[in-house]
N, C-alpha and C. Protein backbone atom coordinates (compact mmCIF):
# COMPACT_ATOMS: atom_id res chain seq x y z
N UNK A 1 88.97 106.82 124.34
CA UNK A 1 88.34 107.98 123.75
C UNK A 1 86.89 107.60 123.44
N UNK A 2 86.30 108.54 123.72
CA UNK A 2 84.42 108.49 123.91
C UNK A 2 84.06 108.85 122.00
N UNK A 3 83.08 108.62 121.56
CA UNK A 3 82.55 109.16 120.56
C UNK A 3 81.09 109.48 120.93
N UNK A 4 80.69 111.02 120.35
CA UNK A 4 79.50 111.31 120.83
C UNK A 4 78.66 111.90 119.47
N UNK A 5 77.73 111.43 119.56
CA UNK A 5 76.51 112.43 118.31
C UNK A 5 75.75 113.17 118.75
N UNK A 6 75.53 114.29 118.34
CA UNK A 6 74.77 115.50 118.84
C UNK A 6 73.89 115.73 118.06
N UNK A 7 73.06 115.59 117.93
CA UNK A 7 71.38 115.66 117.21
C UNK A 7 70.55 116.69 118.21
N UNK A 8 69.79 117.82 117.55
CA UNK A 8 69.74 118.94 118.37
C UNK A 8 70.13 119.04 119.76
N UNK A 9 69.11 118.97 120.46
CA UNK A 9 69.72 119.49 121.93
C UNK A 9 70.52 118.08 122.42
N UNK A 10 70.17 116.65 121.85
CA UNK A 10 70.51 115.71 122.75
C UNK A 10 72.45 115.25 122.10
N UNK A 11 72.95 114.64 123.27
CA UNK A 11 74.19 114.08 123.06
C UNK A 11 74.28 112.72 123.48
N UNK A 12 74.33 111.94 122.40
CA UNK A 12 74.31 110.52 122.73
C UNK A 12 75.70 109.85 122.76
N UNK A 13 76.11 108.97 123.61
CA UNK A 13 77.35 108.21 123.34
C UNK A 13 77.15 107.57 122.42
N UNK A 14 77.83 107.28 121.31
CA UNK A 14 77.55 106.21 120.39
C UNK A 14 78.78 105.05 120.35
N UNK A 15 79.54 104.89 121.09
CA UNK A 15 80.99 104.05 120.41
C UNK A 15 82.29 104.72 121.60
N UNK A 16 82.88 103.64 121.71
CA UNK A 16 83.91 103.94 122.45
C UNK A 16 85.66 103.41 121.59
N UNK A 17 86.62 104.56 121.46
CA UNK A 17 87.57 103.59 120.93
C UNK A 17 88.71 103.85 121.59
N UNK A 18 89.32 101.78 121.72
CA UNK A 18 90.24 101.80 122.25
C UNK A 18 91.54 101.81 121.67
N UNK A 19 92.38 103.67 122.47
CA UNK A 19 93.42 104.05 121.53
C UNK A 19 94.30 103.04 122.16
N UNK A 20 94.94 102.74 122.82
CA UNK A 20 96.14 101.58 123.22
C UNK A 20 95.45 100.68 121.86
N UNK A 21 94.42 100.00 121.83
CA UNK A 21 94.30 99.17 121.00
C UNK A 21 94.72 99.15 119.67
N UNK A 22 94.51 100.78 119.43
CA UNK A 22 94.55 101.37 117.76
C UNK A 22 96.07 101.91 117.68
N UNK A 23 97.11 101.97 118.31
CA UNK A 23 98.41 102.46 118.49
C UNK A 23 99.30 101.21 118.60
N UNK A 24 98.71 100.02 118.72
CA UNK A 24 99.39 98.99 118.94
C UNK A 24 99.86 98.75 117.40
N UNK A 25 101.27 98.42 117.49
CA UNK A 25 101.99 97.97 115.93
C UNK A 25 101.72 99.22 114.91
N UNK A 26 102.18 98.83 113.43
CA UNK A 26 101.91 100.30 112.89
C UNK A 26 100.85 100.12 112.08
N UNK A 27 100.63 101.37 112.04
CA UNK A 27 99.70 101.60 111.12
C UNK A 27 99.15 101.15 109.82
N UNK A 28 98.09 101.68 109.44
CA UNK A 28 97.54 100.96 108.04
C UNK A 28 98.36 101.51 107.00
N UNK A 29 98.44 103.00 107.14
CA UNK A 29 99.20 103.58 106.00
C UNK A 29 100.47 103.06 106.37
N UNK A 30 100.96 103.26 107.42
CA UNK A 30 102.85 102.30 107.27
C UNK A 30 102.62 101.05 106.64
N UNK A 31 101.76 99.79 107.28
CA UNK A 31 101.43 98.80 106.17
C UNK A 31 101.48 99.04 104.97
N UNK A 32 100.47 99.98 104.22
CA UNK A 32 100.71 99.63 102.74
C UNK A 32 101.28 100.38 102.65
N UNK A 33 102.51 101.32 102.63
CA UNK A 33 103.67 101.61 102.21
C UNK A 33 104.86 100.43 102.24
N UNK A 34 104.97 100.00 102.93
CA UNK A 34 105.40 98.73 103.65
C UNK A 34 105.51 97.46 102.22
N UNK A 35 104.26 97.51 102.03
CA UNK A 35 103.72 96.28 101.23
C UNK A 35 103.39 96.98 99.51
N UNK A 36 103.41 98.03 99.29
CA UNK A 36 103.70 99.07 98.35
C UNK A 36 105.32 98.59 97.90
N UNK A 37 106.57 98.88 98.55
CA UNK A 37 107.51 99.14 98.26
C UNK A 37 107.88 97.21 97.69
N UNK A 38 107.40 96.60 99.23
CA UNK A 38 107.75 95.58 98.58
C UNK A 38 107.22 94.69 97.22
N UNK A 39 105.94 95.40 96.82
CA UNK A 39 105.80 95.01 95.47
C UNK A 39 106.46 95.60 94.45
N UNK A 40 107.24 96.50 94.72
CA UNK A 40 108.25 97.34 93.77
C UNK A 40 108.99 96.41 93.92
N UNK A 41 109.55 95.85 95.01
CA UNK A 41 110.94 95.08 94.99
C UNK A 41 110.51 94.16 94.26
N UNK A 42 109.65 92.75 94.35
CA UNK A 42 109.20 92.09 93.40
C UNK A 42 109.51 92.29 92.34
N UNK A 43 108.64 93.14 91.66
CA UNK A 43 109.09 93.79 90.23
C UNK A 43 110.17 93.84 89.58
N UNK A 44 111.15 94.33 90.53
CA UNK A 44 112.53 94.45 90.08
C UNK A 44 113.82 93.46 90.19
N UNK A 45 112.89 92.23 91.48
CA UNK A 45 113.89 90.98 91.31
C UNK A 45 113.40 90.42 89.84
N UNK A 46 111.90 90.63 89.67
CA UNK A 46 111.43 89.93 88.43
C UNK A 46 112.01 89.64 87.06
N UNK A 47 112.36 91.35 86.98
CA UNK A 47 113.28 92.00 86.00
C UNK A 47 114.55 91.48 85.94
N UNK A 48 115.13 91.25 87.05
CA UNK A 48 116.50 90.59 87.25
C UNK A 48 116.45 89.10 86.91
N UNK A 49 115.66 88.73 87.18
CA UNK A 49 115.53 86.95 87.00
C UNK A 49 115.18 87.13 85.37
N UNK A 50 114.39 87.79 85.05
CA UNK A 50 114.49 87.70 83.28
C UNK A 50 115.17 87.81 82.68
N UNK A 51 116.63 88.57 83.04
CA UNK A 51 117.57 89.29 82.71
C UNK A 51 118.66 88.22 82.56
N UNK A 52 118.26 86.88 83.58
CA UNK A 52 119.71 86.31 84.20
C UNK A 52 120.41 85.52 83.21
N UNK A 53 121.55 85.17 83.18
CA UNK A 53 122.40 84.46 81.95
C UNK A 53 122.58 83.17 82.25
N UNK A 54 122.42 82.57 83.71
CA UNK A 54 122.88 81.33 83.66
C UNK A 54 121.66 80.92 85.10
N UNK A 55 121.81 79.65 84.74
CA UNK A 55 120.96 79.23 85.87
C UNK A 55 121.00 79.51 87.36
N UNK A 56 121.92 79.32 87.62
CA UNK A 56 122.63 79.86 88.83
C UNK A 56 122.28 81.11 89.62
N UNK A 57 122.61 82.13 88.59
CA UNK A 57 121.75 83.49 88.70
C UNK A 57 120.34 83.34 89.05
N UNK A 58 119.69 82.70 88.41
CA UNK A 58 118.56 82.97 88.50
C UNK A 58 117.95 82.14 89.40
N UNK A 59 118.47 81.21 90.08
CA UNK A 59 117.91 80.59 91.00
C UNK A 59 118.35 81.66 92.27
N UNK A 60 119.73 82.32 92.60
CA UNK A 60 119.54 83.31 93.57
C UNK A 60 118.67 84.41 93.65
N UNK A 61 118.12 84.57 92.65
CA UNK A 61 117.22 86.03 92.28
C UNK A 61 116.13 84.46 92.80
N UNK A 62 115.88 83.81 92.46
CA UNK A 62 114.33 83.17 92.58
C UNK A 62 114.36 83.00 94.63
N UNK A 63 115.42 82.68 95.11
CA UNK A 63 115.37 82.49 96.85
C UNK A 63 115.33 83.92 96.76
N UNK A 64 115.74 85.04 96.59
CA UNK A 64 115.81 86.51 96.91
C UNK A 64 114.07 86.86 97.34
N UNK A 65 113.03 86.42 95.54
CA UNK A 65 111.59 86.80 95.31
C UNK A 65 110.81 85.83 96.18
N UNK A 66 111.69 84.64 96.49
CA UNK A 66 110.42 84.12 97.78
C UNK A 66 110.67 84.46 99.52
N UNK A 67 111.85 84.81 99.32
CA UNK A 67 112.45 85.66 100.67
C UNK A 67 111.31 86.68 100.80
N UNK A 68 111.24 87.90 99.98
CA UNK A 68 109.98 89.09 99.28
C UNK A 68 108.93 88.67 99.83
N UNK A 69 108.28 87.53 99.05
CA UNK A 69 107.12 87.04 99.30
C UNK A 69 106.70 86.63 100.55
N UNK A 70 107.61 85.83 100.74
CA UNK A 70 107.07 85.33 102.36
C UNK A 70 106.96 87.07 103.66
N UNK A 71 107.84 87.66 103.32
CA UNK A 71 107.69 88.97 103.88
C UNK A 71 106.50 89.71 103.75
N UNK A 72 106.43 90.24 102.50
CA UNK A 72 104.83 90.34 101.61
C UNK A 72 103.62 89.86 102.85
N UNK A 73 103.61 88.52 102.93
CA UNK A 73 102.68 87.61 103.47
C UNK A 73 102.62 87.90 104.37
N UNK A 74 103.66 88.38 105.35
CA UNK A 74 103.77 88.56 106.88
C UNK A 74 103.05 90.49 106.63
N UNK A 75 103.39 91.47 106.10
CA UNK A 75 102.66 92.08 106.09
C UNK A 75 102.04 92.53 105.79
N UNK A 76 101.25 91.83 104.71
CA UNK A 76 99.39 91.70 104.54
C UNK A 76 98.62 90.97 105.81
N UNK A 77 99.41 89.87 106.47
CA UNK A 77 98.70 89.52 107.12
C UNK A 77 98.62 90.21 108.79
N UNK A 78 99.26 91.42 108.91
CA UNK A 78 99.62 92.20 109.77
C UNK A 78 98.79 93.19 109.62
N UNK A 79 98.71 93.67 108.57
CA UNK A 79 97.59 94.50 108.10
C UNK A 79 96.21 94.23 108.50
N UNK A 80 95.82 93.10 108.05
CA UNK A 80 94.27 92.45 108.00
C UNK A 80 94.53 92.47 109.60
N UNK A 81 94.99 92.11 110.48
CA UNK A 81 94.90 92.05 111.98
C UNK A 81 94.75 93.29 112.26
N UNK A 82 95.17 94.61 112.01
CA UNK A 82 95.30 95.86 112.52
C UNK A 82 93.77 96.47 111.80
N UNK A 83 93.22 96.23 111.01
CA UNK A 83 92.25 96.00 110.15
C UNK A 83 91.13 95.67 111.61
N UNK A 84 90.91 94.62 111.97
CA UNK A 84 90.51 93.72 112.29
C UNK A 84 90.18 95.08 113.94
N UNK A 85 91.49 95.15 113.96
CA UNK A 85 91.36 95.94 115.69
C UNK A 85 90.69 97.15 115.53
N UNK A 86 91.46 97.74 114.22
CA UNK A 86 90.12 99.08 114.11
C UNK A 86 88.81 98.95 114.13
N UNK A 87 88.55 98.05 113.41
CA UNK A 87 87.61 97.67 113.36
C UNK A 87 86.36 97.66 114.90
N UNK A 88 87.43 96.74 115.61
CA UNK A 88 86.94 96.31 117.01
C UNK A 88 86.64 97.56 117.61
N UNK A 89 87.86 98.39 117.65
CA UNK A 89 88.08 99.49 118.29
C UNK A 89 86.74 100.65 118.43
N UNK A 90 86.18 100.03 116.65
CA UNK A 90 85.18 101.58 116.65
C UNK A 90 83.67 100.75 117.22
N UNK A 91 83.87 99.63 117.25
CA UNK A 91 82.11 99.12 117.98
C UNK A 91 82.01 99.37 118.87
């Protein structure tokens, strides 16, 4: 897809973007919904691990919140790449 600016009579190309490029994986808004919810989940293993009565418990709630996290990590850092292509996409 072409991008064009029209300044009185003239039409200049300014930028070209590549949609295959920008359709690849999902989106920014699916990302932070994505990475939205899973900071809810956080929250609520958090709550659970404060909650817990015996050690035991709370060491499964603690592998549960770094299970989260490492996920988390994978899509922030999925994000910043898709980030990265829009980016590309609009020069």
């Amino acid at each position: 897809m072409t991008i064009f600016s029209k300044q009185s009579n003239d039409t200049k190309n300014i930028g070209t973007i590549n949609t295959s490029e920008r359709n690849r994986g999902m989106d920014i808004h699916q990302l932070k919904q994505r990475i939205d919810a899973s900071g809810k989940k956080l929250v609520s293993l958090g709550n659970e691990y404060i909650k817990s009565k015996d050690e035991t418990a709370a060491r499964k709630v603690l592998v549960k919140m770094f299970g989260e996290i490492s996920q988390q990590t994978l899509l922030l850092g999925e994000q910043n790449a898709q980030m990265d292509r829009n980016q590309k996409g609009l020069k």
